[in-house]
C-alpha atoms as a PDB file:
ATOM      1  CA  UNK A   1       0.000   0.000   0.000  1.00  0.00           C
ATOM      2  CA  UNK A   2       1.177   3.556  -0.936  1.00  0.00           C
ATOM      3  CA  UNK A   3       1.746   5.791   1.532  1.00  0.00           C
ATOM      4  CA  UNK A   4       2.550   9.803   2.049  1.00  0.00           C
ATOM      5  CA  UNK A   5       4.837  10.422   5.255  1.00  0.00           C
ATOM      6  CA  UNK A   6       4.854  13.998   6.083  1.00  0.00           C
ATOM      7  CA  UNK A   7       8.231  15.894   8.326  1.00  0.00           C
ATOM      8  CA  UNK A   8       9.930  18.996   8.692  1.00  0.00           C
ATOM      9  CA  UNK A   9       6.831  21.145  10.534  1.00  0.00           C
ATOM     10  CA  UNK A  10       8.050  22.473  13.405  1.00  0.00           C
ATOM     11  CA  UNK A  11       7.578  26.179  15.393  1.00  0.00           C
ATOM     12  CA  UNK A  12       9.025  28.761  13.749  1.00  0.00           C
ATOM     13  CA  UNK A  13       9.070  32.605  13.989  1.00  0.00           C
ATOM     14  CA  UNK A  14       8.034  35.449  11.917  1.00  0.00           C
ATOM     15  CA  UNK A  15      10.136  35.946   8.759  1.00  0.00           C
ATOM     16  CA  UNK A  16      11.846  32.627   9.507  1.00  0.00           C
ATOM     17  CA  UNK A  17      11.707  29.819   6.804  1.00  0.00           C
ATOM     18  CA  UNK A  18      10.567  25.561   7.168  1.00  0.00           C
ATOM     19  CA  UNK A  19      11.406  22.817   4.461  1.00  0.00           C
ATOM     20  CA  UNK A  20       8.698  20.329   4.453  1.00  0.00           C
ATOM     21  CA  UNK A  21       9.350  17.185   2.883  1.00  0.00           C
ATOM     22  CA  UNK A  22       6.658  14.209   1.597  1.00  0.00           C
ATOM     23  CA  UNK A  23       8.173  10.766   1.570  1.00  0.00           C
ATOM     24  CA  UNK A  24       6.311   7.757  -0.745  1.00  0.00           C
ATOM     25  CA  UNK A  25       6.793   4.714  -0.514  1.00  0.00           C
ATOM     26  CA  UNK A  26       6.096   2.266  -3.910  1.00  0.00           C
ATOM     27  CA  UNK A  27       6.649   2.905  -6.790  1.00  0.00           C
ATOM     28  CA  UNK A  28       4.318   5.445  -8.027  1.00  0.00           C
ATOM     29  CA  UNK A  29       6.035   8.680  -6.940  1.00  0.00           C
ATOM     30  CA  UNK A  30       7.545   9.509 -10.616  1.00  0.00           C
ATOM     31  CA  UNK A  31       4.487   8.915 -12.507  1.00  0.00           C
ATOM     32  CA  UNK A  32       2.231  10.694  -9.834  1.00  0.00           C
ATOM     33  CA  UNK A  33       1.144  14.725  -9.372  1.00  0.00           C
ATOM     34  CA  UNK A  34       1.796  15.750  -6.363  1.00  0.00           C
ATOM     35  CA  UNK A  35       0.779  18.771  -4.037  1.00  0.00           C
ATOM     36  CA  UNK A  36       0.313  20.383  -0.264  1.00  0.00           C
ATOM     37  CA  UNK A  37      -2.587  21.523   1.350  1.00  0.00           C
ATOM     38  CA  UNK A  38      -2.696  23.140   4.168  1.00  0.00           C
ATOM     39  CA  UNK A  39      -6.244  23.580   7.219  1.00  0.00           C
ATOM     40  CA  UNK A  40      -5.467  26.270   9.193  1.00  0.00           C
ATOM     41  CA  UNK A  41      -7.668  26.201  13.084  1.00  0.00           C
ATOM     42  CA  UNK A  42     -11.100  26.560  11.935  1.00  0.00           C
ATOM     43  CA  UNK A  43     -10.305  26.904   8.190  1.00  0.00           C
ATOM     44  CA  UNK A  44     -11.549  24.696   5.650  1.00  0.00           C
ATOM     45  CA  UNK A  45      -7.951  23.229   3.732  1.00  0.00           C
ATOM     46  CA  UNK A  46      -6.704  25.341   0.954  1.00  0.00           C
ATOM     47  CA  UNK A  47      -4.493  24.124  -1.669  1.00  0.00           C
ATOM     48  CA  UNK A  48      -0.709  25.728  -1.255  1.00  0.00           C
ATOM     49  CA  UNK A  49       1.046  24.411  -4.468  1.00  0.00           C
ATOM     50  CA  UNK A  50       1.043  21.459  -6.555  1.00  0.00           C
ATOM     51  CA  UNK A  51       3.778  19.706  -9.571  1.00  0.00           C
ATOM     52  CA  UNK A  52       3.252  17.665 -12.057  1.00  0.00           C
ATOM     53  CA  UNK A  53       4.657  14.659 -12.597  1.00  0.00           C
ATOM     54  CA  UNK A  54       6.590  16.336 -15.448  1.00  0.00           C
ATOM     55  CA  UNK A  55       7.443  19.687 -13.517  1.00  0.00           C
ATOM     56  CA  UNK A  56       4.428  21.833 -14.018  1.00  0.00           C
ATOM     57  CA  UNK A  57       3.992  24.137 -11.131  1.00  0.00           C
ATOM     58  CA  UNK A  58       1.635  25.861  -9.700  1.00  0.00           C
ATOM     59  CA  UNK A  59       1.268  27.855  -6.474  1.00  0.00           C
ATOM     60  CA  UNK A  60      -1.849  29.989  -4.550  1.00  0.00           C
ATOM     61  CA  UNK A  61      -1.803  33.637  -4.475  1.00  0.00           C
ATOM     62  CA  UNK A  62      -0.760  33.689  -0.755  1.00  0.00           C
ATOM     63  CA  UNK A  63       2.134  31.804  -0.966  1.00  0.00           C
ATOM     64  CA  UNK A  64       3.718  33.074  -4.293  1.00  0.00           C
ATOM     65  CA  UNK A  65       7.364  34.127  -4.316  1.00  0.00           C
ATOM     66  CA  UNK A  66       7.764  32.770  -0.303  1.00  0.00           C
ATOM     67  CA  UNK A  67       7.191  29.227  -0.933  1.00  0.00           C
ATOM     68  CA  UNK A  68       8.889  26.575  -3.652  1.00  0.00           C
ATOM     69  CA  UNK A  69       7.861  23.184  -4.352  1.00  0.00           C
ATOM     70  CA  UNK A  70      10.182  20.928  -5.838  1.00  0.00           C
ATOM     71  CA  UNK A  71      10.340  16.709  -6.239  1.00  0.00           C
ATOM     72  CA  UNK A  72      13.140  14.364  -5.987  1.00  0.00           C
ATOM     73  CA  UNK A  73      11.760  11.549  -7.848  1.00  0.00           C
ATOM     74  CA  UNK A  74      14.896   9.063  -7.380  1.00  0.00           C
ATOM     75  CA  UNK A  75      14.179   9.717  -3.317  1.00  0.00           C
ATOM     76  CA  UNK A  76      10.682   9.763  -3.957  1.00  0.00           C
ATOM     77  CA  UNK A  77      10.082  13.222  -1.845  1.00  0.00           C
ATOM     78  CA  UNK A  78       8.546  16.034  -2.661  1.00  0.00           C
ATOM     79  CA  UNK A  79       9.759  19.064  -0.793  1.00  0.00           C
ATOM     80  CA  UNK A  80       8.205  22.680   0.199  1.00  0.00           C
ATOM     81  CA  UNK A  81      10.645  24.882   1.330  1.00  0.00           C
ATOM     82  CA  UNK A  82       8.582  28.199   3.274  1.00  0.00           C
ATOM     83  CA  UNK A  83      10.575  31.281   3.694  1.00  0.00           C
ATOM     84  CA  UNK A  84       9.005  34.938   5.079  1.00  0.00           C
ATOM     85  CA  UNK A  85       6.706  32.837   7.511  1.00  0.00           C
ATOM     86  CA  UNK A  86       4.196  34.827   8.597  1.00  0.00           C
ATOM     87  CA  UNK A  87       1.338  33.748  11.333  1.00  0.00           C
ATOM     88  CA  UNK A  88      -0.927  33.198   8.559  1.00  0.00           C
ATOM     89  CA  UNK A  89       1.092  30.768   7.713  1.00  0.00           C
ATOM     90  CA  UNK A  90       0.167  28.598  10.968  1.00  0.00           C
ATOM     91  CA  UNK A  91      -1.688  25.536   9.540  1.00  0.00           C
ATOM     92  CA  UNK A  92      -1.349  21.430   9.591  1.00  0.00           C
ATOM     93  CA  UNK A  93       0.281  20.819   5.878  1.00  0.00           C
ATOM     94  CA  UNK A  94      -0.736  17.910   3.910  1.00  0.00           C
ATOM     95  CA  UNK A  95       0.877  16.144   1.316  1.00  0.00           C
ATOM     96  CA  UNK A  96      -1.388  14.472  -1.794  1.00  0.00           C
ATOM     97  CA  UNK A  97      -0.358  12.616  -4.293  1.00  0.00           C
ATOM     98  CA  UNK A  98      -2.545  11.308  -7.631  1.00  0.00           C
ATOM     99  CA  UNK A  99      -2.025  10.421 -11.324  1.00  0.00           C
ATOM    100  CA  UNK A 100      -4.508  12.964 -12.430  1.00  0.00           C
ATOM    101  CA  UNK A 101      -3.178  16.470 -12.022  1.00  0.00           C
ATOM    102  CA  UNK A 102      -6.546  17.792 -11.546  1.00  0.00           C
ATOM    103  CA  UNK A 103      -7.408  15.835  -8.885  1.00  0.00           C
ATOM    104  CA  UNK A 104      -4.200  17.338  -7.029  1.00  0.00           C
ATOM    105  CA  UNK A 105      -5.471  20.800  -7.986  1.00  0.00           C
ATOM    106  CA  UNK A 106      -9.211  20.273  -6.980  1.00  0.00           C
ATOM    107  CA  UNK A 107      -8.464  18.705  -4.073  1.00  0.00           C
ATOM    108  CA  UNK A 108      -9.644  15.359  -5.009  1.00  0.00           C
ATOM    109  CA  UNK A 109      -6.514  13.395  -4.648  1.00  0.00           C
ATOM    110  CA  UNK A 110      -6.674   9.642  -3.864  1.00  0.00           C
ATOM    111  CA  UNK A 111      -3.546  10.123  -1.485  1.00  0.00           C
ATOM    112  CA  UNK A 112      -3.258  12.065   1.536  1.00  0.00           C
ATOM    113  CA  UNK A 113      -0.608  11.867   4.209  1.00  0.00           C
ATOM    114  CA  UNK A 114      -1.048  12.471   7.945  1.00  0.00           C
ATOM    115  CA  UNK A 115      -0.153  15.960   8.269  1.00  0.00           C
ATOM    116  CA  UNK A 116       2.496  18.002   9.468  1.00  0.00           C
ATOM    117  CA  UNK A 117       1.774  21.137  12.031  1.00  0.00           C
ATOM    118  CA  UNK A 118       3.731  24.691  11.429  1.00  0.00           C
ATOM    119  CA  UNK A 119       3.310  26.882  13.932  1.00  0.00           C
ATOM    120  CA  UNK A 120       4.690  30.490  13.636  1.00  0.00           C
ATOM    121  CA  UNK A 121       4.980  32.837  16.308  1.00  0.00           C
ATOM    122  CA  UNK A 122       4.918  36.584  15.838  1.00  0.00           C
END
């Protein structure tokens, strides 16, 4: 069974930066999209960037130009490296992981990991 492991959340503060990573196991990793969400306290979960399987990226308004996603597909990781945290930022970040790009984008992936918690303090 495929699974997403989630590390790298921590506490942080303000203007500090976090690099996420999203282990998968199997083999699927190099032919899968892959993204991370992110449900802040009493927020529904928001989509914070997503990559193709062939390097198409994409990323939400709020995190443009302070977050990068990037895979590793001969580690199998996908990485999301935060910088200018700000307490908006505070949130439990998922990982997903599908074949079908729009399903990453929608929010419809068949893979989720457990979750990660960043916390920054102002």
């Amino acid at each position: 069974q495929v699974q997403l492991v989630e590390s790298g959340g921590g506490l942080v503060q303000a203007g500090g930066s976090l690099r996420l990573s999203c282990a998968a196991s199997g083999s699927i990793f190099s032919t899968n999209a892959m993204g991370w969400y992110r449900q802040a306290p009493g927020k529904q979960r928001d989509v914070v960037a997503t990559i193709s399987s062939g390097g198409y990226i994409k990323y939400s308004d709020s995190v443009k130009g302070r977050f990068t996603i990037s895979r590793e597909n001969a580690k199998n990781t996908v990485y999301l490296q935060m910088n200018s945290l700000t307490s908006e930022d505070t949130a439990v970040y998922y990982c997903v992981a599908d074949e079908d790009l729009v399903r990453v984008i929608v929010g419809g992936a068949r893979l989720w990991g457990q979750g990660t918690q960043v916390a920054v303090s102002s």
